[in-house]
N, C-alpha and C. Protein backbone atom coordinates (compact mmCIF):
# COMPACT_ATOMS: atom_id res chain seq x y z
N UNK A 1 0.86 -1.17 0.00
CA UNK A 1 0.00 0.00 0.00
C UNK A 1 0.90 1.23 0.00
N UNK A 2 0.32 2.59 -0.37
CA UNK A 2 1.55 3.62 -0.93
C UNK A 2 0.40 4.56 -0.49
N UNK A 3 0.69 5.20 0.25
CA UNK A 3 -0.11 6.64 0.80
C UNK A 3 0.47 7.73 -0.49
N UNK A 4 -0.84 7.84 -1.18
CA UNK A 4 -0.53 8.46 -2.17
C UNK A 4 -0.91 10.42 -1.70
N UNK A 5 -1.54 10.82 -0.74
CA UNK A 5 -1.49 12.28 -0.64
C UNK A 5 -0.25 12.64 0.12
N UNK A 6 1.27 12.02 0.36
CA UNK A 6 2.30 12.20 0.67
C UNK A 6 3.41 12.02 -0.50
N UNK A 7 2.67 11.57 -1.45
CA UNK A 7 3.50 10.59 -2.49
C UNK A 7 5.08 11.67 -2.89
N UNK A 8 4.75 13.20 -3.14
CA UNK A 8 6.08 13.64 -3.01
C UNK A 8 6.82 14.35 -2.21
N UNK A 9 6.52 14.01 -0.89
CA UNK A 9 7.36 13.94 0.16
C UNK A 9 7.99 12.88 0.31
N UNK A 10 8.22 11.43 -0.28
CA UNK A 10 8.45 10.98 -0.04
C UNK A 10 10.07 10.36 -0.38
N UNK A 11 10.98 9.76 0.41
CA UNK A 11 12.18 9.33 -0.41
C UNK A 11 12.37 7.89 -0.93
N UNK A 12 12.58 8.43 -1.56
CA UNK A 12 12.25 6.80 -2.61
C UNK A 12 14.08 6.33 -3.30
N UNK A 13 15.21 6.90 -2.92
CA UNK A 13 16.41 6.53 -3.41
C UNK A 13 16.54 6.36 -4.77
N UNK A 14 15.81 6.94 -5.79
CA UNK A 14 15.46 6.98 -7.27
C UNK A 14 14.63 5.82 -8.24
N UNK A 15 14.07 5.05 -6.85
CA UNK A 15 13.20 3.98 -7.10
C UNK A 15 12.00 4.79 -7.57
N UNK A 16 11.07 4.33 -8.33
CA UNK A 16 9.82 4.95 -8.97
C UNK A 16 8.83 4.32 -7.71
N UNK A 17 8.63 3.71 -7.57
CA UNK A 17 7.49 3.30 -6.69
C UNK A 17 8.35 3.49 -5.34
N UNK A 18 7.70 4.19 -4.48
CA UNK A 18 8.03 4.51 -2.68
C UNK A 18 7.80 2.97 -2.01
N UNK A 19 8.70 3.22 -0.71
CA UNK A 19 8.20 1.97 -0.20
C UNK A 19 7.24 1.62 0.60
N UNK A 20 6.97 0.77 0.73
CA UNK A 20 5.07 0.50 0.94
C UNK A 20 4.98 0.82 2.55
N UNK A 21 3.46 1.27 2.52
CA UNK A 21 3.19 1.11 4.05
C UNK A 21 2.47 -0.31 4.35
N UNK A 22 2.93 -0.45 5.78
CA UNK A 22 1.74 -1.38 6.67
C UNK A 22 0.50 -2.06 5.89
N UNK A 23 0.43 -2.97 5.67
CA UNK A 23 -1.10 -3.27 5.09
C UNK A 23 -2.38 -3.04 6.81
N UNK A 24 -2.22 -2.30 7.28
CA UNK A 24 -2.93 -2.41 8.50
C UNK A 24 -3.81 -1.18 8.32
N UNK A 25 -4.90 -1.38 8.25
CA UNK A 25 -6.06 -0.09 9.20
C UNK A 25 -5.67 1.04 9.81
N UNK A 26 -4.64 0.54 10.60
CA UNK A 26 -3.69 1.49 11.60
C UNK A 26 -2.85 2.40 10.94
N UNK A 27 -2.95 1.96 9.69
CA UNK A 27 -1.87 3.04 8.91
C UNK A 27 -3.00 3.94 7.77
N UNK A 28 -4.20 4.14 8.27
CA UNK A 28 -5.03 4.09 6.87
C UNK A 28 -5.92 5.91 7.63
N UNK A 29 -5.52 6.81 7.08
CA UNK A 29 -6.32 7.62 7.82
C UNK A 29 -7.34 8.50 7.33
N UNK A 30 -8.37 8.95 7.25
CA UNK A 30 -9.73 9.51 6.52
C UNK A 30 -9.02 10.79 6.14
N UNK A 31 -7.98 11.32 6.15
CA UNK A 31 -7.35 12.47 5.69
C UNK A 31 -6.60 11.63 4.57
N UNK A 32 -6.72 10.37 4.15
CA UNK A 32 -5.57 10.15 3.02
C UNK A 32 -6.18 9.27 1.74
N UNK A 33 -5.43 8.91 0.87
CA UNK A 33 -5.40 8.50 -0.89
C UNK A 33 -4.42 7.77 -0.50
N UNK A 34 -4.85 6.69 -0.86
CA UNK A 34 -4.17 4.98 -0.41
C UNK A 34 -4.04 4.31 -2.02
N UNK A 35 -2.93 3.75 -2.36
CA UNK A 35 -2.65 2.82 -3.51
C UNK A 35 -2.42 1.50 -2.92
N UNK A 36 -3.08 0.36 -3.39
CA UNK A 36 -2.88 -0.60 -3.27
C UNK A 36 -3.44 -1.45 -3.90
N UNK A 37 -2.34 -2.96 -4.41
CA UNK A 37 -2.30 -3.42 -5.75
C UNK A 37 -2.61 -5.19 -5.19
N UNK A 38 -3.04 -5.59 -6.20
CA UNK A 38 -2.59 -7.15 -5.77
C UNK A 38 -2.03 -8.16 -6.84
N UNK A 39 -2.05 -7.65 -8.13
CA UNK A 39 -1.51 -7.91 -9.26
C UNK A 39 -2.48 -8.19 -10.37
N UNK A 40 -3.51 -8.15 -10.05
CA UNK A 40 -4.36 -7.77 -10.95
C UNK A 40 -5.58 -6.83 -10.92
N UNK A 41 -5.91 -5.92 -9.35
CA UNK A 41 -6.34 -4.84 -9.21
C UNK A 41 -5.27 -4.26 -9.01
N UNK A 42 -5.76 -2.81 -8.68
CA UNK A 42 -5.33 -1.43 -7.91
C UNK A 42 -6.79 -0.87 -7.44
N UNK A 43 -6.20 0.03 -6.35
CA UNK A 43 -7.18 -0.06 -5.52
C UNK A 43 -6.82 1.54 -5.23
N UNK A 44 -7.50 2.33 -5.46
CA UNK A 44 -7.32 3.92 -4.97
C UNK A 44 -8.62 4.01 -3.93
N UNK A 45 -7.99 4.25 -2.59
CA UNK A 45 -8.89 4.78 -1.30
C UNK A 45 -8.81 6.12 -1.09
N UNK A 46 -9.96 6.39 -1.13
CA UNK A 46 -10.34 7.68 -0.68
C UNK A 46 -10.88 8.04 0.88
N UNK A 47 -10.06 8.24 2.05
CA UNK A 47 -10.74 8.52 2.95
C UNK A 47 -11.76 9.81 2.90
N UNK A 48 -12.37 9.16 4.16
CA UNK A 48 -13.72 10.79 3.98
C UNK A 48 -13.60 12.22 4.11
N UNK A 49 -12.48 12.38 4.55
CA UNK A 49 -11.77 13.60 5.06
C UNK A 49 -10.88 14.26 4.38
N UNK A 50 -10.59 13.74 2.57
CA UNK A 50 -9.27 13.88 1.73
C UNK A 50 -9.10 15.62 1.61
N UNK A 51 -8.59 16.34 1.88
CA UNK A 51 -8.05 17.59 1.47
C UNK A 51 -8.88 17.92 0.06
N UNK A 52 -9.57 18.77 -0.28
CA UNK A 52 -10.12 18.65 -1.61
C UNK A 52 -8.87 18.91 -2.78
N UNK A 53 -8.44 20.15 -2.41
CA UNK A 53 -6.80 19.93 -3.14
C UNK A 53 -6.26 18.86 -3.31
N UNK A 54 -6.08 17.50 -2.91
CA UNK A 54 -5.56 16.32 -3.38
C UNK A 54 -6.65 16.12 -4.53
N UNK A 55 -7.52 16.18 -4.33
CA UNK A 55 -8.71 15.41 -5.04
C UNK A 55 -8.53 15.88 -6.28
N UNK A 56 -8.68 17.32 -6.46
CA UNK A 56 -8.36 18.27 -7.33
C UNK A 56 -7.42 17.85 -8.23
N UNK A 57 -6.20 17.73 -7.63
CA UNK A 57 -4.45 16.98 -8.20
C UNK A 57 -5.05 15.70 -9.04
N UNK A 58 -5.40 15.40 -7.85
CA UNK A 58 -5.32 13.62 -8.39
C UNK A 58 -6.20 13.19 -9.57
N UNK A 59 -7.45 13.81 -8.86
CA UNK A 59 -8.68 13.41 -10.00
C UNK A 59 -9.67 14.00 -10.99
N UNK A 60 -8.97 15.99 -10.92
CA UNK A 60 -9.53 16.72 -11.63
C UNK A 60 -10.75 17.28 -11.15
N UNK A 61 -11.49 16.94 -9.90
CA UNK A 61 -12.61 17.52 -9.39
C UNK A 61 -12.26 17.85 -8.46
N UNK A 62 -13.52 18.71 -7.88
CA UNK A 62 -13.06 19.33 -6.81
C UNK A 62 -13.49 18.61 -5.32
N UNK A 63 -14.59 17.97 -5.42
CA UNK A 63 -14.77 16.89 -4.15
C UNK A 63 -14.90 15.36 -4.27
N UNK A 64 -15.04 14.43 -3.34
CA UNK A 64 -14.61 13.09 -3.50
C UNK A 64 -15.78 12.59 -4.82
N UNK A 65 -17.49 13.16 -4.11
CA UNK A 65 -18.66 13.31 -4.70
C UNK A 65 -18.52 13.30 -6.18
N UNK A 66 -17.74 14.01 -6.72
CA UNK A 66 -17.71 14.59 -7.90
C UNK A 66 -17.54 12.94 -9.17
N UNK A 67 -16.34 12.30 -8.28
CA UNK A 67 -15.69 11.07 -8.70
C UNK A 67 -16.77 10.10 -9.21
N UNK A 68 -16.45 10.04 -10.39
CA UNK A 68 -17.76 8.79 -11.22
C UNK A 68 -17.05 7.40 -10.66
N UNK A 69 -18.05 6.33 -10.06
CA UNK A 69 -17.55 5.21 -9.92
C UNK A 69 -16.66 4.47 -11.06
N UNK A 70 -16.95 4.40 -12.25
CA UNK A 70 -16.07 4.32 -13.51
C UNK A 70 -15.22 4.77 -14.18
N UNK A 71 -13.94 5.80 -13.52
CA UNK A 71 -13.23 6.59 -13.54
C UNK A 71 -12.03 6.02 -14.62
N UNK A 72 -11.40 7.04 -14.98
CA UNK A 72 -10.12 6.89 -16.20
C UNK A 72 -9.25 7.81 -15.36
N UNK A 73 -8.01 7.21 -14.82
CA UNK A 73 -7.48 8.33 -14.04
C UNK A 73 -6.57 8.91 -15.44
N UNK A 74 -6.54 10.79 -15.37
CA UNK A 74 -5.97 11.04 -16.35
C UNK A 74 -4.53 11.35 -15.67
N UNK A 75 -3.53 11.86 -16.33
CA UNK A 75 -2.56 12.58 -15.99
C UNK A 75 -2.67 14.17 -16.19
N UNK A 76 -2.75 14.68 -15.31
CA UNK A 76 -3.13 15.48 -15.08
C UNK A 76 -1.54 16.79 -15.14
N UNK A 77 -1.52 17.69 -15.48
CA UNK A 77 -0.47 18.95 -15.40
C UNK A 77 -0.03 19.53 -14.10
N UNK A 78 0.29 18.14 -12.73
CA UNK A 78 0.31 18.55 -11.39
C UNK A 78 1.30 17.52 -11.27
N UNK A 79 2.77 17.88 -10.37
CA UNK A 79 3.64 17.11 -9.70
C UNK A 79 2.90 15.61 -9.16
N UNK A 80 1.63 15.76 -8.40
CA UNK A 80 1.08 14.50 -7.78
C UNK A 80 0.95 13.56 -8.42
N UNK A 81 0.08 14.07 -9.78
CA UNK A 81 -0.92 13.38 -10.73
C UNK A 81 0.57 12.59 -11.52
N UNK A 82 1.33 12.91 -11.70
CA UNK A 82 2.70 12.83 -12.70
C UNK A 82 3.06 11.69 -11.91
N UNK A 83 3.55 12.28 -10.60
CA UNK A 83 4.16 10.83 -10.01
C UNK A 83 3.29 9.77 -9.31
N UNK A 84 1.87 9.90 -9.45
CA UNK A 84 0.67 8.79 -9.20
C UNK A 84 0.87 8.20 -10.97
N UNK A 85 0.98 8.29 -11.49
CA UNK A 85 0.68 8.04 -12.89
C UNK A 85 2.15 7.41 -13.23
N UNK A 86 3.27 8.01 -12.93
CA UNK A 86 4.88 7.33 -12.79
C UNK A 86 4.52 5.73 -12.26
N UNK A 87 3.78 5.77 -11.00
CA UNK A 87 3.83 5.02 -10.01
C UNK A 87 3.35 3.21 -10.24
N UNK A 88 1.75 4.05 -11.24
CA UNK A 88 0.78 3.04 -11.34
C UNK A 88 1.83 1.89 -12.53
N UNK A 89 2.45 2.93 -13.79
CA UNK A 89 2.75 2.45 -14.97
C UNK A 89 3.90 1.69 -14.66
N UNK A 90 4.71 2.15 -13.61
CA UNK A 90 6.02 1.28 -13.26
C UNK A 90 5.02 -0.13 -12.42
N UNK A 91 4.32 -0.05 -11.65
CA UNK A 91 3.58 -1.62 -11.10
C UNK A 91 2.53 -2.12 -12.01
N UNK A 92 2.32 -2.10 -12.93
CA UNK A 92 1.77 -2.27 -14.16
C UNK A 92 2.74 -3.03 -15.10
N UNK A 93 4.54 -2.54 -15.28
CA UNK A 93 5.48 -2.73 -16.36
C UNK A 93 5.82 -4.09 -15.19
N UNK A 94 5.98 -3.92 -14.01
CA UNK A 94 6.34 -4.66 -13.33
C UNK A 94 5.74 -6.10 -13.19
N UNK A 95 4.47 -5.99 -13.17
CA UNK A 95 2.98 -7.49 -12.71
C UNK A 95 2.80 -7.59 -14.10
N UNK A 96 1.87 -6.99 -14.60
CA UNK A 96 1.41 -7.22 -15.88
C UNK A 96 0.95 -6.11 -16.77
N UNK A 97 0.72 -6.40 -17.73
CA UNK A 97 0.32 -5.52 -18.62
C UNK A 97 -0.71 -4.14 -18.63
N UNK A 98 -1.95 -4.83 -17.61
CA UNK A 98 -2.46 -4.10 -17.59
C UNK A 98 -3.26 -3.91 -16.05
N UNK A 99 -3.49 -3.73 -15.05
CA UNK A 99 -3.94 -3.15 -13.94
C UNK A 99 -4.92 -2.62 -14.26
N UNK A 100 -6.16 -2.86 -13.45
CA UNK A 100 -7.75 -2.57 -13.26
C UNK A 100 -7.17 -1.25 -12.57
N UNK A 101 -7.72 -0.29 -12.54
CA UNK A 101 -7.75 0.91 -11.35
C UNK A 101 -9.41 0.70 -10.82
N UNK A 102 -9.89 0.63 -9.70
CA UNK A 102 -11.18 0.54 -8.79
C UNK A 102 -10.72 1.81 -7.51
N UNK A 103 -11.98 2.36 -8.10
CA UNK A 103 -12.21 3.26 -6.44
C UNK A 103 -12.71 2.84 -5.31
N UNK A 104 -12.38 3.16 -4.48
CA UNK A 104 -12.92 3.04 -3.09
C UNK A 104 -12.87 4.06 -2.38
N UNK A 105 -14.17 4.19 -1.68
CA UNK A 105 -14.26 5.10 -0.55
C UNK A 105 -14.91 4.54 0.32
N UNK A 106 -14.35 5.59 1.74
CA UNK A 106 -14.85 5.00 2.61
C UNK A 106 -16.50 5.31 3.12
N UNK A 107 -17.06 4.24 3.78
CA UNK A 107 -18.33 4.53 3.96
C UNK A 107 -18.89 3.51 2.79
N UNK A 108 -18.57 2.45 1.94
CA UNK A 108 -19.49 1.99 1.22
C UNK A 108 -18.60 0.67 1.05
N UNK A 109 -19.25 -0.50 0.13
CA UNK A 109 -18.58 -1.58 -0.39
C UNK A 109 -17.68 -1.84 -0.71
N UNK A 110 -17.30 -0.74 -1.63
CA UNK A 110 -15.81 -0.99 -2.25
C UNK A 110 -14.85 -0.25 -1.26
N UNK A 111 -15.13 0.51 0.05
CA UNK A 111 -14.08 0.80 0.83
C UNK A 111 -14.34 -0.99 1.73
N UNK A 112 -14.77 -1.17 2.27
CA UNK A 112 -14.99 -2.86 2.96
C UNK A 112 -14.18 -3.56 1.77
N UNK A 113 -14.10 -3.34 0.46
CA UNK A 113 -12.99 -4.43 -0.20
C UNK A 113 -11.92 -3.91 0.10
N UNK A 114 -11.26 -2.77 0.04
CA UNK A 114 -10.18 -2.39 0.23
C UNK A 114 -9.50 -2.55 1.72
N UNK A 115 -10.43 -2.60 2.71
CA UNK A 115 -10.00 -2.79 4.27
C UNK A 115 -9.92 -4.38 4.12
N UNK A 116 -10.77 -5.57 3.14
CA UNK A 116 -10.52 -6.82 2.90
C UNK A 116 -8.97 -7.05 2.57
N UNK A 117 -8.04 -6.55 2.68
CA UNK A 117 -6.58 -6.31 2.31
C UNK A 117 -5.68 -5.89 3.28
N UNK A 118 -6.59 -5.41 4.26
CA UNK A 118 -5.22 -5.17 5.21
C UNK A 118 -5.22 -6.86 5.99
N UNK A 119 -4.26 -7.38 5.70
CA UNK A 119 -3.68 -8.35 6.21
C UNK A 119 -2.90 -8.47 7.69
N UNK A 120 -2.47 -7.14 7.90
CA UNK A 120 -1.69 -7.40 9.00
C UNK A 120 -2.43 -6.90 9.99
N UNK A 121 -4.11 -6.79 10.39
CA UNK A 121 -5.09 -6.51 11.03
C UNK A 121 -5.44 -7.64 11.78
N UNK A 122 -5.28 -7.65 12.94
CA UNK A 122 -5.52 -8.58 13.98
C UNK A 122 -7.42 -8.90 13.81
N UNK A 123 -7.44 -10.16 12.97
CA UNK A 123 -8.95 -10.55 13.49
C UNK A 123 -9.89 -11.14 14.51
N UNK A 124 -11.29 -11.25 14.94
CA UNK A 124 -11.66 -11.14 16.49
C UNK A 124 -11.46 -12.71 16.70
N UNK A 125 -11.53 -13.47 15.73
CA UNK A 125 -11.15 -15.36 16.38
C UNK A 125 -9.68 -15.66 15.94
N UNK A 126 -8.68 -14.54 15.89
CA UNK A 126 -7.63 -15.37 15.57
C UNK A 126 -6.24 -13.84 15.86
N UNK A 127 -5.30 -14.25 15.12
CA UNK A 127 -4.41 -13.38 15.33
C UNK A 127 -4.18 -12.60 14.37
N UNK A 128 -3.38 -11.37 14.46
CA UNK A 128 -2.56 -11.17 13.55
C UNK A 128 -1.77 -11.48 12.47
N UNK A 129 -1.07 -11.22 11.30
CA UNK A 129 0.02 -11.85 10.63
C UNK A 129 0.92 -11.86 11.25
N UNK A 130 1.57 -10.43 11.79
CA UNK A 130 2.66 -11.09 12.48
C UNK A 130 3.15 -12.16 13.71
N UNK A 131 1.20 -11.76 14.53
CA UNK A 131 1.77 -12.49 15.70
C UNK A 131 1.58 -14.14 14.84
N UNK A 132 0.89 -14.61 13.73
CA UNK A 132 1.03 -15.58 13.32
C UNK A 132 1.96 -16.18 12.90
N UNK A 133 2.94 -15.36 12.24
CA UNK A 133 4.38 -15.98 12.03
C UNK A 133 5.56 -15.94 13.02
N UNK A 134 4.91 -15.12 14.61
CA UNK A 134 5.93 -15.31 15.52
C UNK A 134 5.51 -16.64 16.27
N UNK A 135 4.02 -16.68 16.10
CA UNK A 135 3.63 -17.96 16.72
C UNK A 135 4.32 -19.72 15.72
N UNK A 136 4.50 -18.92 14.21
CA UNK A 136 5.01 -20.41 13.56
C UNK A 136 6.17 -20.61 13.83
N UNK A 137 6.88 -19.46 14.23
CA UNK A 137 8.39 -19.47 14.59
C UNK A 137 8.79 -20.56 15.91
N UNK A 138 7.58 -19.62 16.80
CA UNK A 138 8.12 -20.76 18.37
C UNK A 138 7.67 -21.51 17.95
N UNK A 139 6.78 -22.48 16.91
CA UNK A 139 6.21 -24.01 16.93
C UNK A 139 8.02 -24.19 16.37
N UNK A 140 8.30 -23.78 15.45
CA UNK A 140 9.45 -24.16 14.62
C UNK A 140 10.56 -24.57 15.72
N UNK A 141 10.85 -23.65 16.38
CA UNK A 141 11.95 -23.33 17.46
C UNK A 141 11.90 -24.44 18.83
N UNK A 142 10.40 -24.89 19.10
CA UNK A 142 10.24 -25.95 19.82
C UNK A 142 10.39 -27.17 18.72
N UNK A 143 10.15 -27.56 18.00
CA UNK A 143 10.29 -28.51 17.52
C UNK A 143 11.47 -28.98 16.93
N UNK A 144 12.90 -28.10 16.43
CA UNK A 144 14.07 -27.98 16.77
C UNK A 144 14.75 -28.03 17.77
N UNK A 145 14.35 -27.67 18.71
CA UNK A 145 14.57 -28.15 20.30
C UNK A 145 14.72 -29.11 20.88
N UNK A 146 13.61 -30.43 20.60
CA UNK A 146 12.93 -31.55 20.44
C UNK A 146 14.18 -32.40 20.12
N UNK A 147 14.53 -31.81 18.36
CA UNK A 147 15.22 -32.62 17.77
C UNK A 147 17.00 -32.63 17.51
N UNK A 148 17.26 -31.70 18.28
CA UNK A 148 18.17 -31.22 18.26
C UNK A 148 19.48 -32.42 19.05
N UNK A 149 19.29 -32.94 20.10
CA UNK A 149 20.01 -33.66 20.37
C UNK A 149 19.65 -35.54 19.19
N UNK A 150 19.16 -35.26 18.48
CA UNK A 150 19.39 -36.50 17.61
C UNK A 150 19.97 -36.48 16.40
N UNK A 151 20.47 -35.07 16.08
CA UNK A 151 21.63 -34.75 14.93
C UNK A 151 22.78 -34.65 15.64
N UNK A 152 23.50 -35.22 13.90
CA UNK A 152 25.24 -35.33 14.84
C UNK A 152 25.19 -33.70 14.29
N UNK A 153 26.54 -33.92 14.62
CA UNK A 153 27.84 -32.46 14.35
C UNK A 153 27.36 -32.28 12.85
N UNK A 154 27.31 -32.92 12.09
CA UNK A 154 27.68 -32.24 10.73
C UNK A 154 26.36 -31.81 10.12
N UNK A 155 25.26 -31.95 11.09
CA UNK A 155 24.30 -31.70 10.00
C UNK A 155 23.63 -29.96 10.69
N UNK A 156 22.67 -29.36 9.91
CA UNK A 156 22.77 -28.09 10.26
C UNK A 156 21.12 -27.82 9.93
N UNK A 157 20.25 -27.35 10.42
CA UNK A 157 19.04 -27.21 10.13
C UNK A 157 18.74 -25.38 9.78
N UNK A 158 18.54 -24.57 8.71
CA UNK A 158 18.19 -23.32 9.36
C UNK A 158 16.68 -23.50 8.54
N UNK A 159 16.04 -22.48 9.43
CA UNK A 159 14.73 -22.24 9.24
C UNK A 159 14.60 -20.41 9.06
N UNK A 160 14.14 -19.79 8.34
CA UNK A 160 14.15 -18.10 7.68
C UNK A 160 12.65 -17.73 7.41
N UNK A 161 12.07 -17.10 8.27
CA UNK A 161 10.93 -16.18 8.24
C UNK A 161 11.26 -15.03 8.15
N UNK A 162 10.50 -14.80 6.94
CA UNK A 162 10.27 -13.37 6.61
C UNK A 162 9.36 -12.73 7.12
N UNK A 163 9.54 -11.33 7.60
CA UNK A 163 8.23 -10.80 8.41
C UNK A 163 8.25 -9.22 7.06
């Protein structure tokens, strides 16, 4: 996900695409324009609160309202619009050819698909992602434990989670 009403504040080391935020809720705020992809959507969030000036940049109108659910994002003659449009075409050259763009806002269906994505959102019968892969870790780490005195010397087990 790429908080796109910061998009050029941001440092990116001459990489075209910034580096991602949090897939979490917790990072998601009704003052912001959220990008997020899965390789065959994109997903532009509109919180309820967006600055109309972003809106303006981004989407040529002046309030969220204005935004036709069936939108063509243009490129627009604004620093934002340039490097939202840099952004999309480099994760597009990158996955595939071509990327759906879908709006979302919040307050309706297609914002509930877009919160369907934050992954690292602790759900009410279960855990987190991360605490899920710290929890596969200690199964891992006990069960290496276990087995550890029945390897000789030469043999070597590693196990590598990515978080």
């Amino acid at each position: 996900m790429i908080s796109v009403h910061d998009l050029l504040s941001k440092e990116t080391d001459g990489a075209i695409i910034p580096p991602p935020t949090p897939l979490s809720s917790e990072h998601v705020s009704d003052e912001g324009v959220y990008l997020l992809e899965n390789g065959i959507d994109a997903f532009i969030y509109l919180g309820s609160a967006v600055n109309p000036q972003i809106v303006q940049q981004v989407f040529g109108v002046s309030s969220i309202e204005e935004i036709p659910a069936q939108f063509v994002l243009q490129r627009l003659d604004n620093p934002l619009s340039k490097k939202l449009n840099e952004v999309i075409n480099e994760i597009r050259r990158q996955r595939c050819s071509y990327l759906r763009l879908k709006l979302c806002k919040k307050g309706d269906s297609s914002g509930m698909l877009f919160f369907s994505y934050m992954v690292e959102d602790k759900m009410p019968p279960g855990l987190s992602y991360v605490e899920f892969l710290v929890h596969v870790h200690r199964q891992i780490q006990n069960k290496m434990s276990k087995d550890v005195p029945q390897l000789s010397c030469h043999h070597y087990t590693h196990v590598v989670i990515y978080v």
